[in-house]
N, C-alpha and C. Protein backbone atom coordinates (compact mmCIF):
# COMPACT_ATOMS: atom_id res chain seq x y z
N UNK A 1 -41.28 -83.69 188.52
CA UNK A 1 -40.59 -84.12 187.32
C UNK A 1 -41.36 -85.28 186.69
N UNK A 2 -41.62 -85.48 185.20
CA UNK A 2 -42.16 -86.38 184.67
C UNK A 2 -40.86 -87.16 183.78
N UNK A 3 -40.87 -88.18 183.70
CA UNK A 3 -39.99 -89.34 182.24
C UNK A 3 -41.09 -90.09 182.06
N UNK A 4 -41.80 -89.85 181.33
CA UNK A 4 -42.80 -90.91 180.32
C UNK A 4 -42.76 -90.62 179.32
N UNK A 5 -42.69 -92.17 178.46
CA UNK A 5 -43.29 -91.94 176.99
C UNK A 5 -44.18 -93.19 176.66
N UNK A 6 -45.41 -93.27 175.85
CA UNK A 6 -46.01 -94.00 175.60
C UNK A 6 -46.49 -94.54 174.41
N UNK A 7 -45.92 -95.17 173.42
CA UNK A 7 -46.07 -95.61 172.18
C UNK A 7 -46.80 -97.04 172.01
N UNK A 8 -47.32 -96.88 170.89
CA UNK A 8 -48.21 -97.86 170.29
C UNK A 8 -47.90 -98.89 168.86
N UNK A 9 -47.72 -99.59 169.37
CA UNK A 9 -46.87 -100.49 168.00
C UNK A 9 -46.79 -102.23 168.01
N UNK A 10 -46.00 -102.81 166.58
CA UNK A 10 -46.22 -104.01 166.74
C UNK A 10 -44.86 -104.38 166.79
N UNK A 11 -44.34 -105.43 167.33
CA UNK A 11 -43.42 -106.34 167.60
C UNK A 11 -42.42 -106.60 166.18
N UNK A 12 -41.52 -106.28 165.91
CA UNK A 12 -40.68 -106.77 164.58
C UNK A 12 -40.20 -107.73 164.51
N UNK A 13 -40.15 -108.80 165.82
CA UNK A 13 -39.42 -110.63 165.95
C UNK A 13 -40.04 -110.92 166.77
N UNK A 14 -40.12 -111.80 167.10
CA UNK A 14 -40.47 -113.05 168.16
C UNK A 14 -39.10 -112.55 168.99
N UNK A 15 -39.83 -112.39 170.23
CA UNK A 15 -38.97 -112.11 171.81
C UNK A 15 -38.37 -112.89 171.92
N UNK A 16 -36.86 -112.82 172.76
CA UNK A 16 -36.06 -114.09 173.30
C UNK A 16 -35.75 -113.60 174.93
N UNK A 17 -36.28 -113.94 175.69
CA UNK A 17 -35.66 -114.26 177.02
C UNK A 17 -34.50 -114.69 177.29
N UNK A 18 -33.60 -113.46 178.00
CA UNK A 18 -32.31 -113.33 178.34
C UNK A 18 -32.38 -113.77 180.01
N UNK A 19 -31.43 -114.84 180.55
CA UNK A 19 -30.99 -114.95 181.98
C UNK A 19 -29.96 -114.38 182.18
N UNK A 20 -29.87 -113.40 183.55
CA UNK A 20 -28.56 -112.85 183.70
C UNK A 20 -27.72 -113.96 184.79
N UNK A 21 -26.14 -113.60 184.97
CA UNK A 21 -25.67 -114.09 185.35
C UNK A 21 -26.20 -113.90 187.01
N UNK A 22 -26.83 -112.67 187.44
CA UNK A 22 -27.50 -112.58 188.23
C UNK A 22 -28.85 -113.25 188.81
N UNK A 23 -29.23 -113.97 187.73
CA UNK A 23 -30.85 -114.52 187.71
C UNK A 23 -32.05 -113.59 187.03
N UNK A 24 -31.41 -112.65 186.99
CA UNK A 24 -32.47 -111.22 186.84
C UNK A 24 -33.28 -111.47 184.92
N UNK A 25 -33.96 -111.12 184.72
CA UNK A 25 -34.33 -112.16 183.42
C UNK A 25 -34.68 -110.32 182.64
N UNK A 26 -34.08 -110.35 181.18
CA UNK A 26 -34.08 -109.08 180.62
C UNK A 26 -34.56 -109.93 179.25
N UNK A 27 -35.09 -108.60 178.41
CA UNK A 27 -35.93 -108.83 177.10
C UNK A 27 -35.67 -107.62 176.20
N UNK A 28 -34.97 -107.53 175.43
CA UNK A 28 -34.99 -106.40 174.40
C UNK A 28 -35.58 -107.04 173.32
N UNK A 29 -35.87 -105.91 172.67
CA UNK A 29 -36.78 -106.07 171.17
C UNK A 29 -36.96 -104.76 171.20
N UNK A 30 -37.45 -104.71 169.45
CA UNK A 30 -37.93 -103.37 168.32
C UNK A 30 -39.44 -103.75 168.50
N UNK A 31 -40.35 -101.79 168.66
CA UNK A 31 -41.51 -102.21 168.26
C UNK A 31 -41.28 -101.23 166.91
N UNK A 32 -42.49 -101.67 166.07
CA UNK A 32 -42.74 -100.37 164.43
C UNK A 32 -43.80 -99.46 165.24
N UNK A 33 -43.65 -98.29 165.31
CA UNK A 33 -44.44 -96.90 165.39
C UNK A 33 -44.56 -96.04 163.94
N UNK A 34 -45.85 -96.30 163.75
CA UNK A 34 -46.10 -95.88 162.72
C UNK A 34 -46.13 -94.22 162.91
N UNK A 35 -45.66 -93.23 161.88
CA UNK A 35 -45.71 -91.87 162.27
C UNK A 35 -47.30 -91.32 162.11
N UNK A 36 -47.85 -90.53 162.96
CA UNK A 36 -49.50 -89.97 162.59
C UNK A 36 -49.63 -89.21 161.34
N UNK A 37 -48.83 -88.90 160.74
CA UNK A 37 -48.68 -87.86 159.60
C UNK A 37 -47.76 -88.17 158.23
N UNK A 38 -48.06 -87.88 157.07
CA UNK A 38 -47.61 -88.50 155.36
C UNK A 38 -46.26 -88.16 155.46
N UNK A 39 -45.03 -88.42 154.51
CA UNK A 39 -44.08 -87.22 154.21
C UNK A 39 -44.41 -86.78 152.98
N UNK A 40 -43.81 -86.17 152.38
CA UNK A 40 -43.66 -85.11 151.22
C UNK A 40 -44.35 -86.09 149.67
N UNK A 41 -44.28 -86.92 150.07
CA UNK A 41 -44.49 -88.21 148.90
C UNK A 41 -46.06 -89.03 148.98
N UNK A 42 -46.22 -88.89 150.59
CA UNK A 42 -47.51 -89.16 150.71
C UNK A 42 -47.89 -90.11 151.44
N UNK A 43 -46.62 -91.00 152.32
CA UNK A 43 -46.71 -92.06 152.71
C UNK A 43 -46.13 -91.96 154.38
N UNK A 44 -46.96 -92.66 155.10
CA UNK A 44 -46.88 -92.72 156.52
C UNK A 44 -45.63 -93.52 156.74
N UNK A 45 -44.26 -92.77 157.42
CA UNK A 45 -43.06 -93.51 157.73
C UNK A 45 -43.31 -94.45 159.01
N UNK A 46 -42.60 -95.30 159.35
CA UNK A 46 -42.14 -95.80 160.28
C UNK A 46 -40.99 -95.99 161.22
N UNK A 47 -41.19 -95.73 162.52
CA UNK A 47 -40.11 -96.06 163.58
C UNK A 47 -40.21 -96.88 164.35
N UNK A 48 -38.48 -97.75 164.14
CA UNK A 48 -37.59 -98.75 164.88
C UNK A 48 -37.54 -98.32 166.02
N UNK A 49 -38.37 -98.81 167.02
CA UNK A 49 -37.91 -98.27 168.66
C UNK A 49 -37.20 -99.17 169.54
N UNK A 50 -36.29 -99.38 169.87
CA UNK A 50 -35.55 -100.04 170.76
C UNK A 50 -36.23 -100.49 172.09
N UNK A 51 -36.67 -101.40 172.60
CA UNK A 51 -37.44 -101.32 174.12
C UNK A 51 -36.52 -101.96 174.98
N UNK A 52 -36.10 -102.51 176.11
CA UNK A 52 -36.11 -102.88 177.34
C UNK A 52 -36.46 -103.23 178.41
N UNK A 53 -37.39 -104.68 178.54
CA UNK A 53 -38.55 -104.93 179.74
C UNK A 53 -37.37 -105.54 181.01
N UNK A 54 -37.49 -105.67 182.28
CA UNK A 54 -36.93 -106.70 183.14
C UNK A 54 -37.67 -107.29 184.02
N UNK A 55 -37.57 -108.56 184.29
CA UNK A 55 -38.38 -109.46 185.37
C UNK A 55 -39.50 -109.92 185.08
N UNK A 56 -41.17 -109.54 185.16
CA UNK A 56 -41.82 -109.81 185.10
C UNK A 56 -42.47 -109.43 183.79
N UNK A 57 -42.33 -108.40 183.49
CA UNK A 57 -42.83 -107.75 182.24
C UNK A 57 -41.79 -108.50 181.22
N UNK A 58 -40.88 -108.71 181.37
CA UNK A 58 -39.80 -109.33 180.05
C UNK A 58 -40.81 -111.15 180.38
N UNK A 59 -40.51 -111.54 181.28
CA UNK A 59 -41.12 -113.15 181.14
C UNK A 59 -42.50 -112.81 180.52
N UNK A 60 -43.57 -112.09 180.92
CA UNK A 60 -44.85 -112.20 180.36
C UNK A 60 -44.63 -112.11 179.24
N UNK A 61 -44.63 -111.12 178.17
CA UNK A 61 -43.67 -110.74 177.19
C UNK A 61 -43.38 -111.60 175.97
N UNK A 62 -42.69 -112.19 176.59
CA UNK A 62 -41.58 -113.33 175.55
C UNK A 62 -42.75 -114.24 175.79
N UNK A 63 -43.64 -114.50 176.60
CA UNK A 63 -44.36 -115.53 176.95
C UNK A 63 -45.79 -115.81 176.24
N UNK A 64 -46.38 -114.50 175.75
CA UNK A 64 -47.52 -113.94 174.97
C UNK A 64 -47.50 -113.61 173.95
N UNK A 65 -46.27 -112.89 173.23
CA UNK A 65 -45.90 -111.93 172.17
C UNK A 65 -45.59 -112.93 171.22
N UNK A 66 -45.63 -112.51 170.00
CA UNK A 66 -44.89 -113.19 168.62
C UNK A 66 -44.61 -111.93 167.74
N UNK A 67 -43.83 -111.90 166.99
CA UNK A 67 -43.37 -110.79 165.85
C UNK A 67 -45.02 -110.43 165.63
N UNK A 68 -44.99 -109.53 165.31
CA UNK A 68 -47.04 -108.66 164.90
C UNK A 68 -47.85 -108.78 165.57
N UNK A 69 -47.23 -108.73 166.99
CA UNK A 69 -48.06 -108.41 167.96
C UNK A 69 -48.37 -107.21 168.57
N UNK A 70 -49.67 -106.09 168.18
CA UNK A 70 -49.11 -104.92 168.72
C UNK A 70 -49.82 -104.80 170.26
N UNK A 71 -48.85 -103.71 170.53
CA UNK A 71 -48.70 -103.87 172.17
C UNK A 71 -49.02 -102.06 172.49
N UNK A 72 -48.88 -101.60 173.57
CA UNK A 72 -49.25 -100.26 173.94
C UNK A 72 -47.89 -100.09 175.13
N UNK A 73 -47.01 -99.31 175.10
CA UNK A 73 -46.09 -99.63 176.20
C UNK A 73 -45.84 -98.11 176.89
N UNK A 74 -45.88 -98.30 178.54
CA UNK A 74 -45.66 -96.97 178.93
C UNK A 74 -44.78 -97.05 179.40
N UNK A 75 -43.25 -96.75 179.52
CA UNK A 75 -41.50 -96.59 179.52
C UNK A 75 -41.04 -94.99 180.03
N UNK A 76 -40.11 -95.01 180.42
CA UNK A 76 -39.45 -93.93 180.43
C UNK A 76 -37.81 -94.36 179.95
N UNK A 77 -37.39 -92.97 179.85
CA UNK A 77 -36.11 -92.57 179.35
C UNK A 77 -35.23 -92.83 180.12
N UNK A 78 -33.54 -93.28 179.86
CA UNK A 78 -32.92 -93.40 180.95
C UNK A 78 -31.25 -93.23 180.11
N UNK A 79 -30.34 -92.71 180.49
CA UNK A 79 -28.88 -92.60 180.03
C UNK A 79 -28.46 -94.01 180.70
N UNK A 80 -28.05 -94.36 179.55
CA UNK A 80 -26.68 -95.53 179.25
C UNK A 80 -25.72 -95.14 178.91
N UNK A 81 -24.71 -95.83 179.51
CA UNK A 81 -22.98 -95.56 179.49
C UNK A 81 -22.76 -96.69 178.68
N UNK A 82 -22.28 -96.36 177.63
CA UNK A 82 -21.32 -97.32 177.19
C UNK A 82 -20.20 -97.36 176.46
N UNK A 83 -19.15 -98.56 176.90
CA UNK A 83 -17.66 -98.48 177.02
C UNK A 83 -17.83 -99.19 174.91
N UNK A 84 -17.31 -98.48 174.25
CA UNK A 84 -17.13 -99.48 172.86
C UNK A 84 -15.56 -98.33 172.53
N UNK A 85 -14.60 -99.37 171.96
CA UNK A 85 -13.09 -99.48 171.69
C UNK A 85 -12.82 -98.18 171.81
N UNK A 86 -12.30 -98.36 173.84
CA UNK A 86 -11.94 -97.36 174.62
C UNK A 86 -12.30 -95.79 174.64
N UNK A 87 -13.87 -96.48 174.02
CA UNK A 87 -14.00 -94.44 174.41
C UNK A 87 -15.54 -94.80 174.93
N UNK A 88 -16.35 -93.69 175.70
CA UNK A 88 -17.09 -93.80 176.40
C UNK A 88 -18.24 -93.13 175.67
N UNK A 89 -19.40 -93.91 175.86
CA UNK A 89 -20.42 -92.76 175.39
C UNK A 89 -22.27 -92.95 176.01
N UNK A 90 -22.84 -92.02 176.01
CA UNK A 90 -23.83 -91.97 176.57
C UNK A 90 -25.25 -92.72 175.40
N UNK A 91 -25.98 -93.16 175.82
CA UNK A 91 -26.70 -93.14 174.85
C UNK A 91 -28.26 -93.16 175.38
N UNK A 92 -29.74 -92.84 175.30
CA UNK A 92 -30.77 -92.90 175.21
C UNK A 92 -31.15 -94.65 175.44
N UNK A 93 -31.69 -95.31 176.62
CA UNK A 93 -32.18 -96.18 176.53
C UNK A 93 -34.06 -96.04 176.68
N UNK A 94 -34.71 -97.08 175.75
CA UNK A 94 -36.16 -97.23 176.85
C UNK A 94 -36.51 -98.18 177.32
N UNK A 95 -36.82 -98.16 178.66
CA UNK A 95 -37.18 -99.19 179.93
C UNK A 95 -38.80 -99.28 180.34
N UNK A 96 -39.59 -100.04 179.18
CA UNK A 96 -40.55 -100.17 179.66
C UNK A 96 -41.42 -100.68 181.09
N UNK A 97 -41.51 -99.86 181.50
CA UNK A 97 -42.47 -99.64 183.04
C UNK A 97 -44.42 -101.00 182.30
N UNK A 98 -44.57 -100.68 181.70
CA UNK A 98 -46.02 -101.32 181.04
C UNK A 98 -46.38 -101.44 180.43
N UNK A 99 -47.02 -102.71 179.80
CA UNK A 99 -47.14 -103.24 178.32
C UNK A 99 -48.58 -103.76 178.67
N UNK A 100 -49.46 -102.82 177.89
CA UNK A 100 -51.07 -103.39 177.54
C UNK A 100 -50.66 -104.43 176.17
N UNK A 101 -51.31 -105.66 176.42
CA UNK A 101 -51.84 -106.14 175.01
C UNK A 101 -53.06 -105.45 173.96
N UNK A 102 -52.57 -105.15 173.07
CA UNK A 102 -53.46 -104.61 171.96
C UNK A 102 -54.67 -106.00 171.42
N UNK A 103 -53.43 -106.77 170.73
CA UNK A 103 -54.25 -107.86 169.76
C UNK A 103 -53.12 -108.45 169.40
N UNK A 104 -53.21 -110.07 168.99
CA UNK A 104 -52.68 -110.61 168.59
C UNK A 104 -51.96 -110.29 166.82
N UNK A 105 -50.68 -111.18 166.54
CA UNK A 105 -50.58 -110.94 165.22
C UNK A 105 -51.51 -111.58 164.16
N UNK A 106 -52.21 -112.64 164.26
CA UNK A 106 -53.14 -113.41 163.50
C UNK A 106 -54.69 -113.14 164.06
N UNK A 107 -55.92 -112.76 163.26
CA UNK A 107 -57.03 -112.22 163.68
C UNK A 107 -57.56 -113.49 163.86
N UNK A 108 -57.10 -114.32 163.88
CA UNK A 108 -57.79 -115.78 164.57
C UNK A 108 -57.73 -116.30 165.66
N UNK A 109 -56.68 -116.01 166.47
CA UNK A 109 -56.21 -116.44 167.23
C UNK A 109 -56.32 -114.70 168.34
């Protein structure tokens, strides 16, 4: 069985490092994935991807990254449960497994 996916993109905010009540240290953020192909008009869309790092990859992360930073991330897929006003529902999370640095957001730095 395989769950990988591997997208290429830049950072839409500056990361914030989450402490759990556990100690366990979590990081969500959006990267932009640009689509390989025009639409009908002529112009290359973009996708909002939701990510999910924990522990070490979330501290490096928040620690390196700034909004336009693009990154290379290899994640897999995973079902989330979640409870919102008493009804239950599943939803698509991604849990990045590995984050190459691409390049910074400023070509100076």
């Amino acid at each position: 069985m395989l769950n990988q996916v591997i997208l290429i993109g830049r950072l839409t905010h500056d990361p914030e490092l989450k402490i759990l009540d556990d100690g366990k240290k979590v990081l969500s953020f959006q990267i932009a994935v640009q689509r390989c192909f025009k639409n009908l008009d002529g112009i290359y869309e973009t996708d909002f991807i939701p990510v999910t790092l924990w522990q070490g990859l979330a501290e490096n992360l928040s620690q390196y990254c700034v909004k336009g930073t693009l990154i290379a991330l290899r994640a897999r897929l995973q079902m989330k449960h979640v409870k919102y006003q008493d009804n239950d529902y599943k939803t698509l999370e991604l849990i990045g497994e590995r984050v190459t640095y691409l390049s910074s957001p400023n070509k100076n730095n």
